[in-house]
PDB file of N, CA and C in Angstrom:
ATOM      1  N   UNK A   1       6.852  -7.416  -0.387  1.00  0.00           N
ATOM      2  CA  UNK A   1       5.638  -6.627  -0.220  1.00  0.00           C
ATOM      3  C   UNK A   1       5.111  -6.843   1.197  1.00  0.00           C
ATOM      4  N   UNK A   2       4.854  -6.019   1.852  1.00  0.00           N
ATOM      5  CA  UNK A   2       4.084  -5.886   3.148  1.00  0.00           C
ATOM      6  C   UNK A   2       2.824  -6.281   3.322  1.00  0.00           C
ATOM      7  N   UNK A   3       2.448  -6.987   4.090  1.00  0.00           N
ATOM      8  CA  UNK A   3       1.378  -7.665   4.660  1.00  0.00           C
ATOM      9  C   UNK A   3      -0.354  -6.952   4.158  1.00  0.00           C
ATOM     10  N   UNK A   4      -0.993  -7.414   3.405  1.00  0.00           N
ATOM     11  CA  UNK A   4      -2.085  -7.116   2.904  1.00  0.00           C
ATOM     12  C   UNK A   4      -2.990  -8.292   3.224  1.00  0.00           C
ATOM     13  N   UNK A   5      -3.962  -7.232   3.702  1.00  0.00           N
ATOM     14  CA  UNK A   5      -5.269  -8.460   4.280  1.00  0.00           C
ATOM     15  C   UNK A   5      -6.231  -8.575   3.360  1.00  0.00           C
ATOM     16  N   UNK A   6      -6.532  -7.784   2.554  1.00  0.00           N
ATOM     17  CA  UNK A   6      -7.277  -8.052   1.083  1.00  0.00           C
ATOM     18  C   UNK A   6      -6.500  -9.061   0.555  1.00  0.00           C
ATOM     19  N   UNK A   7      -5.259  -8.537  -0.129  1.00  0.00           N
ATOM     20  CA  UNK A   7      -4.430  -9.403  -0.880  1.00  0.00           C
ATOM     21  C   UNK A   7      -4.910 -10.911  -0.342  1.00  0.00           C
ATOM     22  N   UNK A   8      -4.144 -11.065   0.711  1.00  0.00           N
ATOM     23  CA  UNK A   8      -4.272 -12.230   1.078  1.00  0.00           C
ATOM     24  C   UNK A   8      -5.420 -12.986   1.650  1.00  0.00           C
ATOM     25  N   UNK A   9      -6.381 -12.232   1.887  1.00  0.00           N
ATOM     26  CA  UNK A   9      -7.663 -13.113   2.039  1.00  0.00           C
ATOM     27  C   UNK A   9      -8.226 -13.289   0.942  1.00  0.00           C
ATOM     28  N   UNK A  10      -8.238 -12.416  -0.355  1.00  0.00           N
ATOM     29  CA  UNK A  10      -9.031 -13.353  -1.681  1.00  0.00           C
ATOM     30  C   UNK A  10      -8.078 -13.639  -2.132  1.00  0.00           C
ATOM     31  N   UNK A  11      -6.568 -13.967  -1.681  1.00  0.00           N
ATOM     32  CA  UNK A  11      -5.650 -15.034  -3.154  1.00  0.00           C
ATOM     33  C   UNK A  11      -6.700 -16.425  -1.910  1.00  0.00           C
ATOM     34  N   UNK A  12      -6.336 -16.300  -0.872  1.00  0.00           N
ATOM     35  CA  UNK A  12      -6.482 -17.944  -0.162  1.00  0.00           C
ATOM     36  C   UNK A  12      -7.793 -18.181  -0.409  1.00  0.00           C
ATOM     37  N   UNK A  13      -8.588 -17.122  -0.431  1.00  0.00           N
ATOM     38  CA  UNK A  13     -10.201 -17.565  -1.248  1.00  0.00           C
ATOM     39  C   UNK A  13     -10.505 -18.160  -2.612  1.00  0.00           C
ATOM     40  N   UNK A  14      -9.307 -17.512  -3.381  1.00  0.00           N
ATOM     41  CA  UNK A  14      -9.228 -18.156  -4.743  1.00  0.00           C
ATOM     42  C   UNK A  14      -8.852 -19.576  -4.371  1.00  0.00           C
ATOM     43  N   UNK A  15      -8.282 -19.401  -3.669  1.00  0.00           N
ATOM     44  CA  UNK A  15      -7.870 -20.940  -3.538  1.00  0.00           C
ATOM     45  C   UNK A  15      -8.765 -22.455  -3.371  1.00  0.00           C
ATOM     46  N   UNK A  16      -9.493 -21.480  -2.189  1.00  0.00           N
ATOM     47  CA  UNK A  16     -10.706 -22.763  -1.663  1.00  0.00           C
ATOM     48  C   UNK A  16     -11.570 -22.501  -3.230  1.00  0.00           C
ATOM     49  N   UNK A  17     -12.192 -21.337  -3.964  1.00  0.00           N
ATOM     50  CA  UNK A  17     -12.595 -22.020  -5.087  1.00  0.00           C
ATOM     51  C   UNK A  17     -12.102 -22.434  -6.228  1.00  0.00           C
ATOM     52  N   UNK A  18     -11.008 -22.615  -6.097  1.00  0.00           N
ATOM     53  CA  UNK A  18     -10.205 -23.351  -7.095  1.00  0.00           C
ATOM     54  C   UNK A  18     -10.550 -24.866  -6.816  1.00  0.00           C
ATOM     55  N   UNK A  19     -10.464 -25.491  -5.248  1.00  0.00           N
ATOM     56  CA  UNK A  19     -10.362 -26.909  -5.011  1.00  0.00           C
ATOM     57  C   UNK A  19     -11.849 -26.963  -5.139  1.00  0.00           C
ATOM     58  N   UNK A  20     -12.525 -25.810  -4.601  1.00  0.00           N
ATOM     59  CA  UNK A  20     -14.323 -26.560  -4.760  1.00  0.00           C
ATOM     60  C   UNK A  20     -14.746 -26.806  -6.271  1.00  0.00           C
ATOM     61  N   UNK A  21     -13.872 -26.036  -6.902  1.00  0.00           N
ATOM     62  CA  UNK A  21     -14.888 -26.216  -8.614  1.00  0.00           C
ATOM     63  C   UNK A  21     -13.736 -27.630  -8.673  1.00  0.00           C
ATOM     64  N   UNK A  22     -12.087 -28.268  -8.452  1.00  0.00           N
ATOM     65  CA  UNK A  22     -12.217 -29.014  -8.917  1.00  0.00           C
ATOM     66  C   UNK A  22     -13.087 -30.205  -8.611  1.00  0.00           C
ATOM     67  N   UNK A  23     -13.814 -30.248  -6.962  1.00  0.00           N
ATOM     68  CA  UNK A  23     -13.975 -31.573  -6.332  1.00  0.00           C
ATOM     69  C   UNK A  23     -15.717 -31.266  -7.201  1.00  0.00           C
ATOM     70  N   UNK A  24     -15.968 -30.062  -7.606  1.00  0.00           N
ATOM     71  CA  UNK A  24     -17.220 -30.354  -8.420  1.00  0.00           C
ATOM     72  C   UNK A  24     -17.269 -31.065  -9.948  1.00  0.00           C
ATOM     73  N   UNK A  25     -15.981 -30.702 -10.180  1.00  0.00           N
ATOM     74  CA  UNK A  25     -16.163 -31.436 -12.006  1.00  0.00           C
ATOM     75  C   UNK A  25     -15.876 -32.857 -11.732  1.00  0.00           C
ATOM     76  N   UNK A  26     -14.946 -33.047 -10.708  1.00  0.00           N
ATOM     77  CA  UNK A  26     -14.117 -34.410 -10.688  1.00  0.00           C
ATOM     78  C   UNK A  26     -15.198 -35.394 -10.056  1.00  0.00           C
ATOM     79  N   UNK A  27     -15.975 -34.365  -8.923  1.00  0.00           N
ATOM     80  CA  UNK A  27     -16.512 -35.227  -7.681  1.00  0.00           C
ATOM     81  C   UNK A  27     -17.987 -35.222  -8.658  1.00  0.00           C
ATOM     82  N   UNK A  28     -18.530 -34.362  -8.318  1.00  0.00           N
ATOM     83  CA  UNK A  28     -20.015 -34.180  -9.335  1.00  0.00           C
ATOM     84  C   UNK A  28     -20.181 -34.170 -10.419  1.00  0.00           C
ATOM     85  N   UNK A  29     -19.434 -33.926 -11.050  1.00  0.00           N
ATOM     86  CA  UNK A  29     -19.562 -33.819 -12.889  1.00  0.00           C
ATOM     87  C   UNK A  29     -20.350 -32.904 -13.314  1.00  0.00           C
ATOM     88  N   UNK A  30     -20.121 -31.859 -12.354  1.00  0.00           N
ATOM     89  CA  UNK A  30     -21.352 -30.594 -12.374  1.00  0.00           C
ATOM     90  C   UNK A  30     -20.014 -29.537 -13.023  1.00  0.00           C
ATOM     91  N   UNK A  31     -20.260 -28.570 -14.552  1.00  0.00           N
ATOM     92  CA  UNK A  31     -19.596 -27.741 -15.163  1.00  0.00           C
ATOM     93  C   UNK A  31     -19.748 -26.643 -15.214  1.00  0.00           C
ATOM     94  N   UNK A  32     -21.080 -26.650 -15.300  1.00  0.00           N
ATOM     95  CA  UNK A  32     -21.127 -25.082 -15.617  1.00  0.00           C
ATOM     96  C   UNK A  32     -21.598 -23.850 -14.371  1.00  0.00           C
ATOM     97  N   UNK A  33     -22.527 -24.810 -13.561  1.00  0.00           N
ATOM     98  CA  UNK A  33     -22.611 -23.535 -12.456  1.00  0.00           C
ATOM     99  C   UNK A  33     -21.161 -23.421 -11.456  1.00  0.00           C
ATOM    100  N   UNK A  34     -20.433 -24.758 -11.545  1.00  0.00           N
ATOM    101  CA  UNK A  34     -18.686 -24.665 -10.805  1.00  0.00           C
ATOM    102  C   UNK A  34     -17.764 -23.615 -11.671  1.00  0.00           C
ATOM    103  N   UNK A  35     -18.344 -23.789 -13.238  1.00  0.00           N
ATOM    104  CA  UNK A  35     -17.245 -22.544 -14.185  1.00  0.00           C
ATOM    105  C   UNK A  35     -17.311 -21.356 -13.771  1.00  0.00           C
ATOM    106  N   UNK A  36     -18.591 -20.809 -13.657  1.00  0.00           N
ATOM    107  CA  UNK A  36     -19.306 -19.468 -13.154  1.00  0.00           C
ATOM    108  C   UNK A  36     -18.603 -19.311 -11.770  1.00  0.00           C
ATOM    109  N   UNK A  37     -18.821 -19.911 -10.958  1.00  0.00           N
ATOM    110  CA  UNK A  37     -17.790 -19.724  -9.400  1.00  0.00           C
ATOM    111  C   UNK A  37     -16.718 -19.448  -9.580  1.00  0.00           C
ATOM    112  N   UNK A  38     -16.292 -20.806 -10.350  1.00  0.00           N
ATOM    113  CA  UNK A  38     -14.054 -20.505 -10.374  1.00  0.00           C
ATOM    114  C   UNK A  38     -14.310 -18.603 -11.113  1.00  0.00           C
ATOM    115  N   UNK A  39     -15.077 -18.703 -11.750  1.00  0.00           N
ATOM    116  CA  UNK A  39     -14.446 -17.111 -13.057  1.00  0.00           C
ATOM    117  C   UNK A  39     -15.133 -16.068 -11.983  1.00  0.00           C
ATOM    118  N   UNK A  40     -15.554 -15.644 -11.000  1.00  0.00           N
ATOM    119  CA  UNK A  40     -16.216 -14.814 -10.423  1.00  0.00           C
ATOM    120  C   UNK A  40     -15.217 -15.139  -8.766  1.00  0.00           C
ATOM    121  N   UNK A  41     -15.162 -15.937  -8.536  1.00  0.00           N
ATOM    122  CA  UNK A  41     -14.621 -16.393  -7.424  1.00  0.00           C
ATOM    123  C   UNK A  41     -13.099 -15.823  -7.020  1.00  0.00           C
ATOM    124  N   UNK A  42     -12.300 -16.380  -8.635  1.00  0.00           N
ATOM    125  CA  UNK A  42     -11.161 -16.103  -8.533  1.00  0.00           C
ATOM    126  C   UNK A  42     -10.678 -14.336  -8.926  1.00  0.00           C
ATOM    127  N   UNK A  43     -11.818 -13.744  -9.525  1.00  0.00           N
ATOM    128  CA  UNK A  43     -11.651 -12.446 -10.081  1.00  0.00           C
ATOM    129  C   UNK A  43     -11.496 -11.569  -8.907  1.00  0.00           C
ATOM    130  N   UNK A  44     -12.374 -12.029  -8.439  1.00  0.00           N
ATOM    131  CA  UNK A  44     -12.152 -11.067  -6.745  1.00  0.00           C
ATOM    132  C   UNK A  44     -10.688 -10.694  -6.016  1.00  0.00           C
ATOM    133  N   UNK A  45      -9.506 -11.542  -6.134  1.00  0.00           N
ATOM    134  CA  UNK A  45      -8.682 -11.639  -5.668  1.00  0.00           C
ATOM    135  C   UNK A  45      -7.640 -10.830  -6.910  1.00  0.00           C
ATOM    136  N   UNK A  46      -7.873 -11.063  -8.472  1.00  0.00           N
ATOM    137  CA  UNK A  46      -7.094 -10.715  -9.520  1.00  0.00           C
ATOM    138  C   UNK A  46      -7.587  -9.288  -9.851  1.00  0.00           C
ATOM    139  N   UNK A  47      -8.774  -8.736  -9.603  1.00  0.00           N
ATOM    140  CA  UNK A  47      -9.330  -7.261  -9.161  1.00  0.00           C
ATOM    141  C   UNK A  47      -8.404  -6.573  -8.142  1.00  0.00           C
ATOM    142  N   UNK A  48      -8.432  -6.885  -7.171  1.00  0.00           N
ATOM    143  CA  UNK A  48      -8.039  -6.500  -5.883  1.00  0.00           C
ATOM    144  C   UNK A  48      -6.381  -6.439  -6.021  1.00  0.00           C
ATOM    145  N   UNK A  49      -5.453  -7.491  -6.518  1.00  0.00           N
ATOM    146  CA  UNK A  49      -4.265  -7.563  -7.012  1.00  0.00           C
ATOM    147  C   UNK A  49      -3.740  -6.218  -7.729  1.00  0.00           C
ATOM    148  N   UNK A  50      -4.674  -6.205  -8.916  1.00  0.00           N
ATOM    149  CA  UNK A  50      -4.918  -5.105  -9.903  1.00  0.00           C
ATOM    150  C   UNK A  50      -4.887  -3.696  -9.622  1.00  0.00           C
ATOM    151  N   UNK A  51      -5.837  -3.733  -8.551  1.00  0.00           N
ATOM    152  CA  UNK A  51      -5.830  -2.165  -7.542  1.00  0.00           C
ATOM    153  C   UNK A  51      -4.800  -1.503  -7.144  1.00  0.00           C
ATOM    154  N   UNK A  52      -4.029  -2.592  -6.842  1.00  0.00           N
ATOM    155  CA  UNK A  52      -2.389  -2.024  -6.020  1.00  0.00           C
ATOM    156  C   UNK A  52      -1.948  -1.664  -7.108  1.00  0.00           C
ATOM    157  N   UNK A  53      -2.399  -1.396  -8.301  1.00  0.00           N
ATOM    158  CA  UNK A  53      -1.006  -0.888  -9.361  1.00  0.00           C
ATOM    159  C   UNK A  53      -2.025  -0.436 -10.108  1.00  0.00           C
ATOM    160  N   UNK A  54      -2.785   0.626  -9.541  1.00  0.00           N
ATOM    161  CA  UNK A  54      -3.878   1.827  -9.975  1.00  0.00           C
ATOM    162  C   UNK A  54      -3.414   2.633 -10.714  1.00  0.00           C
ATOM    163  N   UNK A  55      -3.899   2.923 -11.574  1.00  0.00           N
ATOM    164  CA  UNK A  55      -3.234   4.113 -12.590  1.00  0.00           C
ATOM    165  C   UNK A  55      -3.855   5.634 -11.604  1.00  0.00           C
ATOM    166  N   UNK A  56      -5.191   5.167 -11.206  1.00  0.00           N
ATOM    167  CA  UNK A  56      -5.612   7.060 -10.580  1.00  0.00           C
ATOM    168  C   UNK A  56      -6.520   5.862  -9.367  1.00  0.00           C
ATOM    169  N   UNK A  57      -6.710   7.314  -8.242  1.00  0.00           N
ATOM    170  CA  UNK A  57      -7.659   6.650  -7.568  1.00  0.00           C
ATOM    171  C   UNK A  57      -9.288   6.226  -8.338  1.00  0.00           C
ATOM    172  N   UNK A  58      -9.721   7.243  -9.419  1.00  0.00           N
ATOM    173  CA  UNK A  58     -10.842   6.315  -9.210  1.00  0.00           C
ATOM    174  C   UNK A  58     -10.568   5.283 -10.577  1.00  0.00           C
ATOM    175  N   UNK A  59      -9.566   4.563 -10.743  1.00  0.00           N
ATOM    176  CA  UNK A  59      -8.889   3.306 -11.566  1.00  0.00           C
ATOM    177  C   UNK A  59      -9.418   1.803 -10.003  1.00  0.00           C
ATOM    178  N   UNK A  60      -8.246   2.454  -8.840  1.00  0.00           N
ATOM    179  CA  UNK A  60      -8.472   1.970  -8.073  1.00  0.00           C
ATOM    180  C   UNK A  60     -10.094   1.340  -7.449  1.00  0.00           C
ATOM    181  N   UNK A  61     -10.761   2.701  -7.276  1.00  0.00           N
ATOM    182  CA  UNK A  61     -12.156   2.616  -6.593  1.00  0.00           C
ATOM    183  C   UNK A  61     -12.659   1.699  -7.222  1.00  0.00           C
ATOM    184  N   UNK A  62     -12.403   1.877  -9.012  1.00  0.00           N
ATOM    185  CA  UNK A  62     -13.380   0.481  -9.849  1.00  0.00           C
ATOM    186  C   UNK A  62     -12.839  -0.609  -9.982  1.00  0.00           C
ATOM    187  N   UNK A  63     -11.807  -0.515  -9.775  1.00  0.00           N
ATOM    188  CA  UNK A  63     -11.010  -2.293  -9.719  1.00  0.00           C
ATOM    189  C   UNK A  63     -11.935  -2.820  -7.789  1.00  0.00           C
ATOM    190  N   UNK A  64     -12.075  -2.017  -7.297  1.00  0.00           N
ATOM    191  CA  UNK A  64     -12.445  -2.632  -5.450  1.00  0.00           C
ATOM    192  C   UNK A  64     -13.686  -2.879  -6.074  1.00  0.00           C
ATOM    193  N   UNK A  65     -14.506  -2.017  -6.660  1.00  0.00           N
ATOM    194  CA  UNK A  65     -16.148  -2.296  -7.004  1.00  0.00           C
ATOM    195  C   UNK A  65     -16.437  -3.287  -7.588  1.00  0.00           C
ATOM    196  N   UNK A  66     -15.635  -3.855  -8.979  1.00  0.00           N
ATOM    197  CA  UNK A  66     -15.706  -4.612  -9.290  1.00  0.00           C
ATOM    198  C   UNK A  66     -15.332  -5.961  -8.815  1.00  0.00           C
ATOM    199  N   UNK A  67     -14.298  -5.917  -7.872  1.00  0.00           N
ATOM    200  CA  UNK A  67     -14.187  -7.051  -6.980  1.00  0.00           C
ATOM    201  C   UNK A  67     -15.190  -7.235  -6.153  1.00  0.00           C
ATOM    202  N   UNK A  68     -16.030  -6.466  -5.461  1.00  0.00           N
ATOM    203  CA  UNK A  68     -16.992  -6.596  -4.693  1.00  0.00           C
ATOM    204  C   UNK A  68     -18.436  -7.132  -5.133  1.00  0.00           C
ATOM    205  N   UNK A  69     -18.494  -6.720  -6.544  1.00  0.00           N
ATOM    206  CA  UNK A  69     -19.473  -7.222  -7.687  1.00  0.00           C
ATOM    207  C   UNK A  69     -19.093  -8.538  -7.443  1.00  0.00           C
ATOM    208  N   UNK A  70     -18.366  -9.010  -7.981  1.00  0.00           N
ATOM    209  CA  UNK A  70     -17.882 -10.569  -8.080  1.00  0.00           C
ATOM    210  C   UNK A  70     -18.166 -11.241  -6.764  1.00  0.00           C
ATOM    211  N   UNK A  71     -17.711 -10.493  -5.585  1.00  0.00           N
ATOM    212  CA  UNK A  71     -17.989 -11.524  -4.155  1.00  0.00           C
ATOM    213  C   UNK A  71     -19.295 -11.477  -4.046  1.00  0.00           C
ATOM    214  N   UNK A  72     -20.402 -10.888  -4.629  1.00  0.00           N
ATOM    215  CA  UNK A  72     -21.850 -10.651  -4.780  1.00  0.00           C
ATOM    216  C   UNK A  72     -22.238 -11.831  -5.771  1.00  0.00           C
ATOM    217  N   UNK A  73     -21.798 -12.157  -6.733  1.00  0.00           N
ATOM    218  CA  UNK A  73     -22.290 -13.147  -7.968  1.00  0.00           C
ATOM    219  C   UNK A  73     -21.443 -14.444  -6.562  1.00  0.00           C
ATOM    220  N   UNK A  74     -20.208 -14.861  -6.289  1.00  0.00           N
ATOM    221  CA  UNK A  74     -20.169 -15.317  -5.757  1.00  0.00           C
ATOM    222  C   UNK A  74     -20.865 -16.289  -4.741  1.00  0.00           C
ATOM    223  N   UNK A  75     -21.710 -15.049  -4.216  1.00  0.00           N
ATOM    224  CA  UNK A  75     -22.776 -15.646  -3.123  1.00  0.00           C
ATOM    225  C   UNK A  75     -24.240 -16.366  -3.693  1.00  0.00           C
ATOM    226  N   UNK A  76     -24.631 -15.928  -5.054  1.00  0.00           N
ATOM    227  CA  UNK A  76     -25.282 -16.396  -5.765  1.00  0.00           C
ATOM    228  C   UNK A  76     -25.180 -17.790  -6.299  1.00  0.00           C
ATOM    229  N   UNK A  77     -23.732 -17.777  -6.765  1.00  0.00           N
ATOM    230  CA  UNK A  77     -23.748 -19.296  -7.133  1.00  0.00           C
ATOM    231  C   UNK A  77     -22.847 -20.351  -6.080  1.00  0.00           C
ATOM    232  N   UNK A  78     -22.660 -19.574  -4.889  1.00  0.00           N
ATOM    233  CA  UNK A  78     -22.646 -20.871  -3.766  1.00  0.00           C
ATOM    234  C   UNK A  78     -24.347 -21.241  -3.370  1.00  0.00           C
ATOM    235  N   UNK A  79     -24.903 -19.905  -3.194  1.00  0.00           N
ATOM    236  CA  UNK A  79     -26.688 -20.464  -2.505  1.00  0.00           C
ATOM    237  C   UNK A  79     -27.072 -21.244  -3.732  1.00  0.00           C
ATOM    238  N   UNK A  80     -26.596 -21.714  -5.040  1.00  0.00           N
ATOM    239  CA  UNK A  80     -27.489 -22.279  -6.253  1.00  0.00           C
ATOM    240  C   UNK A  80     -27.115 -23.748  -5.837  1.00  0.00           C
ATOM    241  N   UNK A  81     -25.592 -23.720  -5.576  1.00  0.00           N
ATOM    242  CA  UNK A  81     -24.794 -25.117  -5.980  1.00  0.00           C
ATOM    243  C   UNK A  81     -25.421 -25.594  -3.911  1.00  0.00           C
ATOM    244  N   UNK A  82     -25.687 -25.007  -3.006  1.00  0.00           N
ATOM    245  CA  UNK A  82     -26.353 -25.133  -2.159  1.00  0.00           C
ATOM    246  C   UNK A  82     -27.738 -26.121  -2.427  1.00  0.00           C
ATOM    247  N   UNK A  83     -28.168 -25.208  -3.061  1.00  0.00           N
ATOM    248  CA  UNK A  83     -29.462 -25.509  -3.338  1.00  0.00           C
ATOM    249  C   UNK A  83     -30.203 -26.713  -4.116  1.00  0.00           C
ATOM    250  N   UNK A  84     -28.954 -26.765  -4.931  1.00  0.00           N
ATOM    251  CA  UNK A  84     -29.303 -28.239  -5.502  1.00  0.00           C
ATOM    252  C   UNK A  84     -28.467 -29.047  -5.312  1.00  0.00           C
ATOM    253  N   UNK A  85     -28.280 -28.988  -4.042  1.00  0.00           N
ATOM    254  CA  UNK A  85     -27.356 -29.810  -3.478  1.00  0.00           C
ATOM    255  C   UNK A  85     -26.153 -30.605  -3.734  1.00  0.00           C
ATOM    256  N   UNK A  86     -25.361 -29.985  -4.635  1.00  0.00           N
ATOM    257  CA  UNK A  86     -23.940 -29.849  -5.445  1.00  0.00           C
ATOM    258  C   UNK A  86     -22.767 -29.946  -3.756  1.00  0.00           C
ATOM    259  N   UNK A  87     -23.052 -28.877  -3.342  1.00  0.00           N
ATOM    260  CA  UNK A  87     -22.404 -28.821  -1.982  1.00  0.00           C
ATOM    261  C   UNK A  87     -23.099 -28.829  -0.798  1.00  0.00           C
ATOM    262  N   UNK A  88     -22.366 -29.101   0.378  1.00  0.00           N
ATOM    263  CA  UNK A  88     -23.116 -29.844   1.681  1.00  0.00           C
ATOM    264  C   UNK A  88     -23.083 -28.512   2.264  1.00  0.00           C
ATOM    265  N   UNK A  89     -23.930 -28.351   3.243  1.00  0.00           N
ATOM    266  CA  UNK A  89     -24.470 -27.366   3.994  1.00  0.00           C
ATOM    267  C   UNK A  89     -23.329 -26.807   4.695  1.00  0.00           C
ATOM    268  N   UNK A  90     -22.202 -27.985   5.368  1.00  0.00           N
ATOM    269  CA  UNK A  90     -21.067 -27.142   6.339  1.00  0.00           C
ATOM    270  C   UNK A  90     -20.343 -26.348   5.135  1.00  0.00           C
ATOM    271  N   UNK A  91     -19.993 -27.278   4.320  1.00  0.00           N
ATOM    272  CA  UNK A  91     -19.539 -26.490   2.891  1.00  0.00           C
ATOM    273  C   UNK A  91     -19.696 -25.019   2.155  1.00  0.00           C
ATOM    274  N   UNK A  92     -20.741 -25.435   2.363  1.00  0.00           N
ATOM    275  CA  UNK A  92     -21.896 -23.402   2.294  1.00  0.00           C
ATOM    276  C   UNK A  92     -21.627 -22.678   2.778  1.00  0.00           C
ATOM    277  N   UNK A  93     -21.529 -22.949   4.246  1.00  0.00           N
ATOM    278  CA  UNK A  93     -21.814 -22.103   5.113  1.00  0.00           C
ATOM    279  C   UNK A  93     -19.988 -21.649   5.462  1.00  0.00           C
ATOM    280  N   UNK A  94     -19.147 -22.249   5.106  1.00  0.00           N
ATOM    281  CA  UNK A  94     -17.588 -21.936   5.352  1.00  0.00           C
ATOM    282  C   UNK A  94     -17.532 -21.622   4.364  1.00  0.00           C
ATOM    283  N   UNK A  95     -17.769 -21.589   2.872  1.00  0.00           N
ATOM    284  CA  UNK A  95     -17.590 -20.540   1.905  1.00  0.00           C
ATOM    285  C   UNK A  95     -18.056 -19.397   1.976  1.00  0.00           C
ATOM    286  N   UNK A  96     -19.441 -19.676   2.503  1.00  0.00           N
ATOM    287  CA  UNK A  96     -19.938 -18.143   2.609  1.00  0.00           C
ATOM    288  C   UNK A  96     -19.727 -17.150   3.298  1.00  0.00           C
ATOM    289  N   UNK A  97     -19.106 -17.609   4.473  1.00  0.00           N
ATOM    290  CA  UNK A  97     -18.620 -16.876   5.902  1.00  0.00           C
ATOM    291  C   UNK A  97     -17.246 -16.108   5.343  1.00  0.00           C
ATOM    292  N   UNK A  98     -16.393 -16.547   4.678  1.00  0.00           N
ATOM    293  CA  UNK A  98     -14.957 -16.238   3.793  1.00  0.00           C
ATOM    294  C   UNK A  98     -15.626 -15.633   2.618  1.00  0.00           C
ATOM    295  N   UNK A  99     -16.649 -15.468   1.894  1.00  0.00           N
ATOM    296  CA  UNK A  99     -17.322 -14.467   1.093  1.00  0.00           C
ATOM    297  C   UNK A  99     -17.549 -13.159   1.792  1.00  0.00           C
ATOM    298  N   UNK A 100     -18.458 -13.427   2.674  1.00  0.00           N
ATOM    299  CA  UNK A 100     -18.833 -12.122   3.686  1.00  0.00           C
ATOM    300  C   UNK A 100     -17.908 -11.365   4.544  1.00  0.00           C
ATOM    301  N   UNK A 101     -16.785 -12.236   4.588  1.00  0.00           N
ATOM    302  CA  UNK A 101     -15.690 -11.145   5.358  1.00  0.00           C
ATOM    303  C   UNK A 101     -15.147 -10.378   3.930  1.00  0.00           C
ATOM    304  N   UNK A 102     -14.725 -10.617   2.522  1.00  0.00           N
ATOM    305  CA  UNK A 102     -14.018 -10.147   1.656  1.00  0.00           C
ATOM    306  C   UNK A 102     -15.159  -9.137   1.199  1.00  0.00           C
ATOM    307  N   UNK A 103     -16.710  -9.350   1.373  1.00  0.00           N
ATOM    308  CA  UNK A 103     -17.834  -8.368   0.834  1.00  0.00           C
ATOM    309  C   UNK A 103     -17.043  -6.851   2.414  1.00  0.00           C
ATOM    310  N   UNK A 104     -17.278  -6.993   3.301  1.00  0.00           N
ATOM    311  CA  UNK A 104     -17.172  -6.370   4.274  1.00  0.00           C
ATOM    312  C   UNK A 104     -15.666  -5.836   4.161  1.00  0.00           C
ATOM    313  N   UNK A 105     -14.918  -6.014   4.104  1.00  0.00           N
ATOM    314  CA  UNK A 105     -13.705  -5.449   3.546  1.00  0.00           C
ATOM    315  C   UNK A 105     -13.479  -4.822   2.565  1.00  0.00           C
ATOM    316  N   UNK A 106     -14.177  -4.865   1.198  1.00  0.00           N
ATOM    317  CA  UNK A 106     -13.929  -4.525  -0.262  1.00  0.00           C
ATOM    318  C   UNK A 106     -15.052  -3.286   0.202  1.00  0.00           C
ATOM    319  N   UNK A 107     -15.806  -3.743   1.169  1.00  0.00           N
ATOM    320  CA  UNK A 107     -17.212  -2.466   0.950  1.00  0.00           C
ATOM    321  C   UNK A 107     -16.055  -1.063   2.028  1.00  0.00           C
ATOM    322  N   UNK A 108     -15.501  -1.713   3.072  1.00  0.00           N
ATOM    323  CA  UNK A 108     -14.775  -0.723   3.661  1.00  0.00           C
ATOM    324  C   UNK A 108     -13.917  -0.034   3.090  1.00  0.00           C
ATOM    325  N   UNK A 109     -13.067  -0.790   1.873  1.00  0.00           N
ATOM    326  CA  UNK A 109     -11.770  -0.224   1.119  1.00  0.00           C
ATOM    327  C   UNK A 109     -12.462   0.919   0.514  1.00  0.00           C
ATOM    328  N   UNK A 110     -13.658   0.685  -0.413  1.00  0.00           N
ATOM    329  CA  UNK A 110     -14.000   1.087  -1.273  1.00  0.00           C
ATOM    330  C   UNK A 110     -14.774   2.846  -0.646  1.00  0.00           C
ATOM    331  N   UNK A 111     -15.260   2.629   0.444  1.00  0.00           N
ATOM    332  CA  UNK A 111     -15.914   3.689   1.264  1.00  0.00           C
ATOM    333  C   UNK A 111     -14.897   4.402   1.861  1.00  0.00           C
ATOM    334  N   UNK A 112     -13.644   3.950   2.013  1.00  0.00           N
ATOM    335  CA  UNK A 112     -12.767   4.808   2.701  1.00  0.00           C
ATOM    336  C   UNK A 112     -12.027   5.472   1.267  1.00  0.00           C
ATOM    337  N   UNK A 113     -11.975   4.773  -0.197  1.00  0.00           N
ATOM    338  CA  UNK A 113     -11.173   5.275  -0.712  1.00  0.00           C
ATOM    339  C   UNK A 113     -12.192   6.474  -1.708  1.00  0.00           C
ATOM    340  N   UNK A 114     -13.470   6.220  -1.534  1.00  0.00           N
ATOM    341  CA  UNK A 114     -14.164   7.223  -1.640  1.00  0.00           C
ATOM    342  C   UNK A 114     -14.297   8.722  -1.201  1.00  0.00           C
ATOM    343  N   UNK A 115     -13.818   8.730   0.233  1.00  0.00           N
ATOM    344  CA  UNK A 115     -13.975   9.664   1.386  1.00  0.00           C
ATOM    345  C   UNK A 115     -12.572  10.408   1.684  1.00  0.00           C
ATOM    346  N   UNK A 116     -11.705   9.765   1.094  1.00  0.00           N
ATOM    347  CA  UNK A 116     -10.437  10.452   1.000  1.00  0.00           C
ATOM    348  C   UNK A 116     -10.164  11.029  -0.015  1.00  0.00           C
TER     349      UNK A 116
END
């Protein structure tokens, strides 16, 4: 398969929240706002996967929307686990920066596959 920058920026995003929810159960013993991340976190990337094997375009359009939903809840429960200080500020702020490029991408896919 040929080089995909969606693809591959939310599988490697799944990734970093795969290791952050484990260093939260293992490291913090914090469950349930880390469960909510991994299941929203990792959907983004298994949405987007999903898309490439669209039954119609607008199959497609709602598999991108709904990935984009998810990088939205995403940002919610990094600013929570932020907030109560679950994770450290550089921590935040490099998840969130790799959130906001996949929001900005999924919003472009989704607007271009609208317009075509």
């Amino acid at each position: 398969m040929k080089d995909n920058v969606i693809l591959d920026k939310s599988f490697a995003f799944a990734v970093r929240i795969v290791n952050l929810y484990k260093y939260l159960t293992e490291q913090k013993k914090e469950y349930v706002m880390s469960k909510q991340l991994l299941r929203s976190g990792t959907s983004i990337g298994a949405n987007t996967a999903e898309a490439q094997r669209a039954q119609s375009k607008p199959d497609f359009i709602s598999k991108m929307s709904i990935a984009l939903k998810e990088s939205y809840e995403v940002d919610y429960w990094l600013r929570l686990l932020w907030a109560t200080e679950y994770i450290e500020e550089n921590a935040y702020k490099s998840m969130r920066d790799d959130n906001e490029e996949l929001i900005s991408l999924l919003m472009a896919i989704s607007k271009s596959a609208k317009n075509n």
